[in-house]
C-alpha atoms as a PDB file:
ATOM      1  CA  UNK A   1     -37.579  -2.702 -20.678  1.00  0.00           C
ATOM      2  CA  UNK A   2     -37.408  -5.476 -17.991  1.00  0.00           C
ATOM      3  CA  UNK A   3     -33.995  -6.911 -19.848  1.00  0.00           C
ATOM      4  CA  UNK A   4     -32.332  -3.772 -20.386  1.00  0.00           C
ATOM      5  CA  UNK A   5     -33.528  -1.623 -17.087  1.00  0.00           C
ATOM      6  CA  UNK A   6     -35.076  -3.305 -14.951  1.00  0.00           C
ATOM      7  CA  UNK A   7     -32.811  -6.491 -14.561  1.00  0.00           C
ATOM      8  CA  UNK A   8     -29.714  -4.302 -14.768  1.00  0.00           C
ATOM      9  CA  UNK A   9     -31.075  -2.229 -12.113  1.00  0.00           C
ATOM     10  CA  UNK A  10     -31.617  -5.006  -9.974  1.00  0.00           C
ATOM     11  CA  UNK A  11     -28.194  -6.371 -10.450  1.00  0.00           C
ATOM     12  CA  UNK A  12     -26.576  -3.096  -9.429  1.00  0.00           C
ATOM     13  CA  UNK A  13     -28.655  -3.314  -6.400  1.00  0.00           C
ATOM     14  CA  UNK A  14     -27.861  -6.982  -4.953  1.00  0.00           C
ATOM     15  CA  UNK A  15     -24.087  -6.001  -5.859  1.00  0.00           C
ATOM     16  CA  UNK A  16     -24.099  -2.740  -3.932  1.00  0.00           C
ATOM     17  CA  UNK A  17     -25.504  -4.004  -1.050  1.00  0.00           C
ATOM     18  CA  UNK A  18     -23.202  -6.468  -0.817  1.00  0.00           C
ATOM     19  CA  UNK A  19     -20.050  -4.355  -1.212  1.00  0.00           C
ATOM     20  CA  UNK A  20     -21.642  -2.265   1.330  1.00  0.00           C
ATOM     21  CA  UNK A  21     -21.908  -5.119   3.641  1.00  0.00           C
ATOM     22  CA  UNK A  22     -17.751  -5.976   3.049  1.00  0.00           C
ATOM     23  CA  UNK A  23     -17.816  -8.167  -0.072  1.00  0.00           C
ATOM     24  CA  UNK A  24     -16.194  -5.228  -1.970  1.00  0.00           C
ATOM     25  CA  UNK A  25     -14.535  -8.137  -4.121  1.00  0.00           C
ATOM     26  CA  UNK A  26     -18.054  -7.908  -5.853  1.00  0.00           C
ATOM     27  CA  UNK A  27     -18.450  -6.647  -9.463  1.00  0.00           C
ATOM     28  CA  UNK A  28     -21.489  -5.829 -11.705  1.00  0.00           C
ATOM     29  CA  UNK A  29     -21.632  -7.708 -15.026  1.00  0.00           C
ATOM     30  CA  UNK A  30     -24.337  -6.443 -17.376  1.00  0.00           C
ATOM     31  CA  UNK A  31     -25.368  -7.390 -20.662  1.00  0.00           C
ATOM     32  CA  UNK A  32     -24.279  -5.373 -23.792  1.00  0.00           C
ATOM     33  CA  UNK A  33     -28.010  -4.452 -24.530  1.00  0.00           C
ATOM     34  CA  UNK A  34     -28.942  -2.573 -20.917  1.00  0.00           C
ATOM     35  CA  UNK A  35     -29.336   1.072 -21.503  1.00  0.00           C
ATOM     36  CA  UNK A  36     -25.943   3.268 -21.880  1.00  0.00           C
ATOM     37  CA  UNK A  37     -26.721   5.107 -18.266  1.00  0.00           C
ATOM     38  CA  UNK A  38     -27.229   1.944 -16.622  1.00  0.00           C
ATOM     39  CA  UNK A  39     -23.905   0.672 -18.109  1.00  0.00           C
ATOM     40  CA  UNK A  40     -22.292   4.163 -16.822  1.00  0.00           C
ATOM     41  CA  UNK A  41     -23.733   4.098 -13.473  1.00  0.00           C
ATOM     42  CA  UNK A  42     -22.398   0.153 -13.363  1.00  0.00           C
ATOM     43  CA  UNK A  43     -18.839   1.187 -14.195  1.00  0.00           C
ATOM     44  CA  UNK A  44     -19.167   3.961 -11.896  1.00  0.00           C
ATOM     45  CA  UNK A  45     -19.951   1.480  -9.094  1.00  0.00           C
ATOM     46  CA  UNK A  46     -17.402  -0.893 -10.295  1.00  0.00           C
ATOM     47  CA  UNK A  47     -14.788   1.585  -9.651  1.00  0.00           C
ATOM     48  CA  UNK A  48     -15.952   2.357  -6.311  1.00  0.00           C
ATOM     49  CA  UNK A  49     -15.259  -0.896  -5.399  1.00  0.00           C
ATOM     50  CA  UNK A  50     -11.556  -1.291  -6.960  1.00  0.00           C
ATOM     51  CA  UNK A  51     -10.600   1.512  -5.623  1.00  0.00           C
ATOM     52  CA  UNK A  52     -12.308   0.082  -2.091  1.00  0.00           C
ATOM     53  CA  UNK A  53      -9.912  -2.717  -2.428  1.00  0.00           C
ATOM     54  CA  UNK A  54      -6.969  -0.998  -3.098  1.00  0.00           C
ATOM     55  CA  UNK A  55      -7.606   1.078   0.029  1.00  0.00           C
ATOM     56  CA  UNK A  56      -8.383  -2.309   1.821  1.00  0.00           C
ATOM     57  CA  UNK A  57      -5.272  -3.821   0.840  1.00  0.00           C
ATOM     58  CA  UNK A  58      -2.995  -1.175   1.575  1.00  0.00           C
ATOM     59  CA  UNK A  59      -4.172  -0.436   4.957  1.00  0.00           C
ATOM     60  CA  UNK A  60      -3.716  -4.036   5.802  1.00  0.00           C
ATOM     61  CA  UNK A  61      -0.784  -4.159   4.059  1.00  0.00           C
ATOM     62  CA  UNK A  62       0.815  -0.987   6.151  1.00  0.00           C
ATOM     63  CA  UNK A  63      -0.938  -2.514   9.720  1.00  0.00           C
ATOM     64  CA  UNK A  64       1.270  -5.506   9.167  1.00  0.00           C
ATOM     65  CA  UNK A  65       3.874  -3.201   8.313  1.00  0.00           C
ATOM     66  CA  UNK A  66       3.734  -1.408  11.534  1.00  0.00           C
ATOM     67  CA  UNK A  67       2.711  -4.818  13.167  1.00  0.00           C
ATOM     68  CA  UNK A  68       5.923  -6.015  11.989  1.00  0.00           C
ATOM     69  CA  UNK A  69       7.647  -2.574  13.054  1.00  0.00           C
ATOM     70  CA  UNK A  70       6.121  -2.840  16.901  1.00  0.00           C
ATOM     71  CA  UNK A  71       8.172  -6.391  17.102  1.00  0.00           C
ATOM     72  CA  UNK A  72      11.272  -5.304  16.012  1.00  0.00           C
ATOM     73  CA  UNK A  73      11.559  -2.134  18.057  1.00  0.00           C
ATOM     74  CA  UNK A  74      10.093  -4.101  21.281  1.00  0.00           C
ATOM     75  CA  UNK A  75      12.999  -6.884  20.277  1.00  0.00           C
ATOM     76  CA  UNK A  76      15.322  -3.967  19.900  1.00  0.00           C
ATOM     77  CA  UNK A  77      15.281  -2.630  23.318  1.00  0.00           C
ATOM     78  CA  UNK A  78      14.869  -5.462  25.020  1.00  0.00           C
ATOM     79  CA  UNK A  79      18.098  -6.520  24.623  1.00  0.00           C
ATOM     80  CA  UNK A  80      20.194  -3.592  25.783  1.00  0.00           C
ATOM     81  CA  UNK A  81      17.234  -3.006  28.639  1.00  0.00           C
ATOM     82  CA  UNK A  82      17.879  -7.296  30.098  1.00  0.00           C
ATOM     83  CA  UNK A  83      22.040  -6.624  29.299  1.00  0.00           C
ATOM     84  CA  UNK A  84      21.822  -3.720  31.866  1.00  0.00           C
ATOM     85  CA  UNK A  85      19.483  -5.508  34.021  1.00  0.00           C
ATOM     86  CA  UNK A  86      21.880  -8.463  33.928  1.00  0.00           C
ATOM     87  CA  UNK A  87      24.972  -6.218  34.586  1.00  0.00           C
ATOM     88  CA  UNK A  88      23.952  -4.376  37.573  1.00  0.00           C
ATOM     89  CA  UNK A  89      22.329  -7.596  38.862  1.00  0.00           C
ATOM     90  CA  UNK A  90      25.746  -9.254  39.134  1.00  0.00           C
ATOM     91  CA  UNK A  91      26.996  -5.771  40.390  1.00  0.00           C
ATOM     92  CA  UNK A  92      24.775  -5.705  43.132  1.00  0.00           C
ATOM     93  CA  UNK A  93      25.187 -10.115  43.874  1.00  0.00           C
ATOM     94  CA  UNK A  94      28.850  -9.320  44.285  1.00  0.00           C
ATOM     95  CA  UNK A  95      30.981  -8.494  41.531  1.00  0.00           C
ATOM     96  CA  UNK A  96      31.292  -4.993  42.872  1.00  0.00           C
ATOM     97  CA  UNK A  97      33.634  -5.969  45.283  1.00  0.00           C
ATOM     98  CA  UNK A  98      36.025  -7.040  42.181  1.00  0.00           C
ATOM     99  CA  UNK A  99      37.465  -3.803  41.361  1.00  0.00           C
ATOM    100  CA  UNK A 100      38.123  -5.100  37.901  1.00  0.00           C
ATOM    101  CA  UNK A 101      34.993  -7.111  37.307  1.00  0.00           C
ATOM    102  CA  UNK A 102      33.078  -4.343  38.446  1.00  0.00           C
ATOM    103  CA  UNK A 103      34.710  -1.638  35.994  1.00  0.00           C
ATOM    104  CA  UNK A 104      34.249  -4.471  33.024  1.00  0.00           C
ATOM    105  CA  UNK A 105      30.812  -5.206  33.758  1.00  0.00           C
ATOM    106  CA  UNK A 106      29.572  -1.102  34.187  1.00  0.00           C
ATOM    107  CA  UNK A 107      31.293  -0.607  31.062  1.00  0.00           C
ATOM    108  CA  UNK A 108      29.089  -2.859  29.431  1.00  0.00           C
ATOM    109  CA  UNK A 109      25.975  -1.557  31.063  1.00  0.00           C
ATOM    110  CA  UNK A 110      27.045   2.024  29.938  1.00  0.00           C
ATOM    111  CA  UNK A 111      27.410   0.988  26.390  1.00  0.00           C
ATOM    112  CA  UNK A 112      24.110  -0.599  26.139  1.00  0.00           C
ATOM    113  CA  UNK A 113      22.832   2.650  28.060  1.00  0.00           C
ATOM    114  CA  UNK A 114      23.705   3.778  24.895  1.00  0.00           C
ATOM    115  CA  UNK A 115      22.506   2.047  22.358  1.00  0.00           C
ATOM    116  CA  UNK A 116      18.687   2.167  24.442  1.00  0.00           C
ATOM    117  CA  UNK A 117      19.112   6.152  24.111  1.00  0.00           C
ATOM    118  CA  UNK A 118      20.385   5.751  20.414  1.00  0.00           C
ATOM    119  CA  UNK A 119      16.967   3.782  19.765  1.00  0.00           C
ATOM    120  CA  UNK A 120      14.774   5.947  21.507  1.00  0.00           C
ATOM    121  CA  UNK A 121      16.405   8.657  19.288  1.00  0.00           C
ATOM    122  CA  UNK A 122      15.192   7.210  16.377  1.00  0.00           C
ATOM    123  CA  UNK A 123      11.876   6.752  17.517  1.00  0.00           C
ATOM    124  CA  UNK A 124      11.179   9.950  18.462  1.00  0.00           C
ATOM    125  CA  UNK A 125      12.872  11.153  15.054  1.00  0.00           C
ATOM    126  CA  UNK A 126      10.617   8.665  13.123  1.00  0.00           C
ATOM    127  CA  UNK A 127       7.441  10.474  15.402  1.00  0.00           C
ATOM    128  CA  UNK A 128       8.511  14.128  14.564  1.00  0.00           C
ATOM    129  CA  UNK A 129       8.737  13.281  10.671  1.00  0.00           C
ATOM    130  CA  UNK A 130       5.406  11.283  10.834  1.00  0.00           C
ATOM    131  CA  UNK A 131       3.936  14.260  12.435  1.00  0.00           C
ATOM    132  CA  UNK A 132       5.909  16.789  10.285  1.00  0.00           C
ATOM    133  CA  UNK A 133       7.291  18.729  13.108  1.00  0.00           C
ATOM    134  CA  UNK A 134      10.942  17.591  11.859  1.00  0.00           C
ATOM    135  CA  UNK A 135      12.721  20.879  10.559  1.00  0.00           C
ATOM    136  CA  UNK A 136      16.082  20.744   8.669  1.00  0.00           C
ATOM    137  CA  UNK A 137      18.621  23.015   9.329  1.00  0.00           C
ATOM    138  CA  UNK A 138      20.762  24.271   5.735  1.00  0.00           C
ATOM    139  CA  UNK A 139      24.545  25.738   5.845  1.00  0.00           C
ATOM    140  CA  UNK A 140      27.134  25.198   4.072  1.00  0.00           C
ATOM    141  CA  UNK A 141      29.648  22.849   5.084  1.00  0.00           C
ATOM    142  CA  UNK A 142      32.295  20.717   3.889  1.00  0.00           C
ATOM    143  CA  UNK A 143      31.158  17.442   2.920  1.00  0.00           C
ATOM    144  CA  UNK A 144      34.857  15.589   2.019  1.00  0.00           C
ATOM    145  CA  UNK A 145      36.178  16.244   5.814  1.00  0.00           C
ATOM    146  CA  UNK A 146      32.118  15.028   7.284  1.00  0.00           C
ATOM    147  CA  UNK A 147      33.131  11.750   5.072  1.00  0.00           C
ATOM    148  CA  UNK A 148      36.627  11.583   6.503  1.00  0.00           C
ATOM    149  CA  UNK A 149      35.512  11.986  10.164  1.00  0.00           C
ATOM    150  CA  UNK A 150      32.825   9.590   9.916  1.00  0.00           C
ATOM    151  CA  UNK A 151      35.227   6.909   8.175  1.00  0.00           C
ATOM    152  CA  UNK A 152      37.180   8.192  11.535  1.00  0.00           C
ATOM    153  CA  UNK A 153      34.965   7.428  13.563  1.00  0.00           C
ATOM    154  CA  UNK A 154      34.071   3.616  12.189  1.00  0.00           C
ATOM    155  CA  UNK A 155      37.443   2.598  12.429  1.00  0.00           C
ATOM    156  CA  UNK A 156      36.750   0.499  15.485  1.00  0.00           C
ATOM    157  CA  UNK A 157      33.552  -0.977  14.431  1.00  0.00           C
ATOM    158  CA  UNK A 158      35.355  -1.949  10.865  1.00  0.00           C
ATOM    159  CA  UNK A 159      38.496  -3.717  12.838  1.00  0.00           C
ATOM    160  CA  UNK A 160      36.229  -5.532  15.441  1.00  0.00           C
ATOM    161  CA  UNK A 161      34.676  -6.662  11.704  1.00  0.00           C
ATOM    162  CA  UNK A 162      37.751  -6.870  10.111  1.00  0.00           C
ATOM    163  CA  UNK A 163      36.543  -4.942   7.539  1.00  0.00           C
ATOM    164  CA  UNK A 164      38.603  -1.744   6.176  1.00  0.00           C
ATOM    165  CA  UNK A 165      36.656   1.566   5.961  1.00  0.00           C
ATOM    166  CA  UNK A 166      38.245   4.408   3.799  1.00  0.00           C
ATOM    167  CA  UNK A 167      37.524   7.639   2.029  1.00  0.00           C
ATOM    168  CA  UNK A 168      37.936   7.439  -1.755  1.00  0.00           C
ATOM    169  CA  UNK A 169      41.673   8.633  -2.461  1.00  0.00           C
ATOM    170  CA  UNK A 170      40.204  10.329  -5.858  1.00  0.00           C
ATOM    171  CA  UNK A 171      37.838  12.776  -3.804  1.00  0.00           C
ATOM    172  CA  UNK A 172      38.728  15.900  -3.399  1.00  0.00           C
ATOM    173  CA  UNK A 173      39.686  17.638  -0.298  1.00  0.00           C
ATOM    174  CA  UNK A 174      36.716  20.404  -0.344  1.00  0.00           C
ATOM    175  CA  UNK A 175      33.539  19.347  -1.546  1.00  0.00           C
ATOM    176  CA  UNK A 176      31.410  22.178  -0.356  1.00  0.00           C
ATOM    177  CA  UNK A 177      27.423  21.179   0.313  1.00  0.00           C
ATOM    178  CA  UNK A 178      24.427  23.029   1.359  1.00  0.00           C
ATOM    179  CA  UNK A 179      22.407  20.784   3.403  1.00  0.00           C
ATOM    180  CA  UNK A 180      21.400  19.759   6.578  1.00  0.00           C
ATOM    181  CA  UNK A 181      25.013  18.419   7.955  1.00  0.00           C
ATOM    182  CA  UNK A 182      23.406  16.468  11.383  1.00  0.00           C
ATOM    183  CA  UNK A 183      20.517  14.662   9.290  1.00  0.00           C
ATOM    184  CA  UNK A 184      22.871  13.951   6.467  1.00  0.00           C
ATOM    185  CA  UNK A 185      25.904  12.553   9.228  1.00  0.00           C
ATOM    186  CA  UNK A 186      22.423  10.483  10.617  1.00  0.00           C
ATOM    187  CA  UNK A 187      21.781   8.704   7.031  1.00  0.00           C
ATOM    188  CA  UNK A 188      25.887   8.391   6.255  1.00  0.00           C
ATOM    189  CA  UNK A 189      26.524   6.878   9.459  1.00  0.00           C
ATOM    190  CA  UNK A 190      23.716   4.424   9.220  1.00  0.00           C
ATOM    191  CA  UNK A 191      24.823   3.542   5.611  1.00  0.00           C
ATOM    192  CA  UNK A 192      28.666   3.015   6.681  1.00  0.00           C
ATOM    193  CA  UNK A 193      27.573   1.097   9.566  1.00  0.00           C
ATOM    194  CA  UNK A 194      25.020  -1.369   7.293  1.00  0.00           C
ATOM    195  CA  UNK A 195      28.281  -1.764   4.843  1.00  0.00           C
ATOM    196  CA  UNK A 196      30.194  -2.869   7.359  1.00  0.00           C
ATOM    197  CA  UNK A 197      27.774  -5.231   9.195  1.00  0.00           C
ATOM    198  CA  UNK A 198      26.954  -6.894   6.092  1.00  0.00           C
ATOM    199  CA  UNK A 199      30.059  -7.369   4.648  1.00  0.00           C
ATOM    200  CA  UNK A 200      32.547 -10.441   4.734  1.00  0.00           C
ATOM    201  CA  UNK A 201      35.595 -10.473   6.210  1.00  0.00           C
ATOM    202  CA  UNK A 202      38.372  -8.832   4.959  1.00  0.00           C
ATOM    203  CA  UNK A 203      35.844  -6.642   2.876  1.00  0.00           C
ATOM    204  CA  UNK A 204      36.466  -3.423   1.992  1.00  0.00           C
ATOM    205  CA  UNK A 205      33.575   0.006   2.345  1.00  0.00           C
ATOM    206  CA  UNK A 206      34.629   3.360  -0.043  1.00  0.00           C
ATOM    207  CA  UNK A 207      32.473   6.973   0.676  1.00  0.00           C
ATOM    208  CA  UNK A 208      33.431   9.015  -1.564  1.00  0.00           C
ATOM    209  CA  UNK A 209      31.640  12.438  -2.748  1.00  0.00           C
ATOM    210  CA  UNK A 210      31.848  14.268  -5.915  1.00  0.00           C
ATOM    211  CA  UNK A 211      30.666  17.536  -7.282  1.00  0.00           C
ATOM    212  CA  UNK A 212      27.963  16.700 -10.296  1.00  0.00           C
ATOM    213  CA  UNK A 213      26.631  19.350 -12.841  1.00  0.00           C
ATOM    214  CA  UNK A 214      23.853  21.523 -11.742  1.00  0.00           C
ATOM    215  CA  UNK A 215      25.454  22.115  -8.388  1.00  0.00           C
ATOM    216  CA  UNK A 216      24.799  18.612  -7.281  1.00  0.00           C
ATOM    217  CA  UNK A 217      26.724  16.585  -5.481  1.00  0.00           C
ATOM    218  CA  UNK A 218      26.569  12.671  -5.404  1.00  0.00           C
ATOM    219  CA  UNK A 219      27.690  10.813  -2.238  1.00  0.00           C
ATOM    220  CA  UNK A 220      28.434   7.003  -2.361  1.00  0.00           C
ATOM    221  CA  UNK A 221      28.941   4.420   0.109  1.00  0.00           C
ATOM    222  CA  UNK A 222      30.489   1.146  -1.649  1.00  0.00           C
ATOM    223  CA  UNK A 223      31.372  -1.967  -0.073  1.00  0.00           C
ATOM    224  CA  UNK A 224      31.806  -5.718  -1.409  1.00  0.00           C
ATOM    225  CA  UNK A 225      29.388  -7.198   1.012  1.00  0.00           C
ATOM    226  CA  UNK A 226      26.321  -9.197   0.350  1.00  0.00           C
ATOM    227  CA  UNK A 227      24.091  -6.560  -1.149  1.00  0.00           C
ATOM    228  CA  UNK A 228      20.640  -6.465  -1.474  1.00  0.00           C
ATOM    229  CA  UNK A 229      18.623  -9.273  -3.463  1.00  0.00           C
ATOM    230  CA  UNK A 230      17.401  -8.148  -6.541  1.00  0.00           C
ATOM    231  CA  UNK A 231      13.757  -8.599  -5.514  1.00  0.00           C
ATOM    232  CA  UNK A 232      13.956  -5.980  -2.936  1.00  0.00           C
ATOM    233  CA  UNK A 233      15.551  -3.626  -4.376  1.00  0.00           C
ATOM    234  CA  UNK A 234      12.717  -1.710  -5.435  1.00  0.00           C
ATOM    235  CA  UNK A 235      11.815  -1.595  -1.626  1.00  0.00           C
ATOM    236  CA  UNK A 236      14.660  -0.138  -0.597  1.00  0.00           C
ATOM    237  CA  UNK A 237      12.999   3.317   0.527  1.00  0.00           C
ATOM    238  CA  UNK A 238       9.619   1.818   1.890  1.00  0.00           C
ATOM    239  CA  UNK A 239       9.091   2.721   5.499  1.00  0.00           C
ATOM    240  CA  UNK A 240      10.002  -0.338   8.246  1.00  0.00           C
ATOM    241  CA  UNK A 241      11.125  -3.069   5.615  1.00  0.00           C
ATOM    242  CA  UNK A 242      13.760  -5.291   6.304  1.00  0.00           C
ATOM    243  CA  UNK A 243      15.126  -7.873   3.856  1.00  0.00           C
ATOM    244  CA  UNK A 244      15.794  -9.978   6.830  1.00  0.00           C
ATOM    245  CA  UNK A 245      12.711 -11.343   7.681  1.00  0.00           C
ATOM    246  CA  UNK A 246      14.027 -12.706  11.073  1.00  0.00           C
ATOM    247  CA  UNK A 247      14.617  -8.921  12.439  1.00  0.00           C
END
């Protein structure tokens, strides 16, 4: 009774406590001969504590995550908050009185005006669908003429890049879509825009949209730039993560 109860019993005790304590690494290891409850309350306890681990890892894993996510957005306005700072600095020093200095220099400040209110956009965007308050709004709407004013649009960006942006010549002039049309011009413009920062030069980006069976259509953004590394490709949709570690 003492080997196959009593010991057993025991064991699950010192190894409960501990996990209890933290050490959730712990495991219970009993003989073959302890009684078959005994050996079912052990592997009951046992996976308590796996799945205690898994939930330990992943909320560590997700705090660096958002750890991680803090950084980049506080690095991501800085920059555009010291360029206006900067700007209107010289303004104020003296470059106002330099009619064309002074027109160059608000220019700038206005455009990274812009990109601050573009990033706070997405913040509160990525707060609303967090907290589920983000609704979509469905109508129908043509989705070949969205893709052609968005290539539109990117022309500038592309040239600055010397990369070319067009619509696929094969698509056809009305591809109707249900769908939300500002959420899906949010996700097409930030896949054109990735296509063309990562590309090389003289690269090339095709959208293109075609009508699939089922009443489907499939939307593609193409471009012969440096693509994503097979090892994160699976992490492609995870929240915050950025192949380039140094962003």
């Amino acid at each position: 009774i003492e080997k196959r109860l009593l010991g057993p019993l025991d064991e699950i005790t010192k190894v409960t406590t501990a996990i209890t304590e933290g050490a959730v690494s712990g495991r219970i290891a009993l003989q073959d001969d302890a009684f078959l409850d005994v050996q079912l309350v052990a592997q009951a306890v046992n996976r308590l504590a796996e799945k205690a681990t898994k939930d330990i890892n992943e909320m560590r894993r997700l705090e660096r995550v958002r750890s991680e996510f803090v950084a980049n957005v506080s690095h991501e306005l800085r920059t555009p908050i010291f360029s206006v700072q900067g700007y209107l600095e010289t303004l104020l020093d003296g470059a106002m009185d330099d009619p064309a200095v002074s027109r160059q220099f608000l220019g700038k400040a206005h455009t990274n005006a812009l990109r601050l209110n573009a990033l706070l956009s997405d913040l509160i965007d990525i707060s609303r669908i967090e907290s589920g308050e983000l609704r979509l709004s469905f109508r129908y709407f043509n989705m070949s003429e969205l893709i052609r004013e968005l290539v539109h649009s990117t022309e500038i960006r592309a040239t600055q890049r010397n990369v070319a942006v067009n619509a696929d010549p094969a698509m056809s002039t009305e591809v109707m879509c249900y769908g939300d049309k500002e959420r899906l011009t949010q996700v097409l413009t930030n896949l054109i825009d990735n296509a063309i920062k990562y590309n090389v030069v003289g690269g090339t980006v095709i959208v293109c949209a075609k009508q699939e069976q089922q009443g489907l259509i499939r939307v593609s953004v193409s471009d012969t730039g440096i693509g994503i590394p097979i090892e994160d490709s699976t992490r492609i949709f995870e929240r915050f993560y950025r192949d380039d570690k140094d962003r």
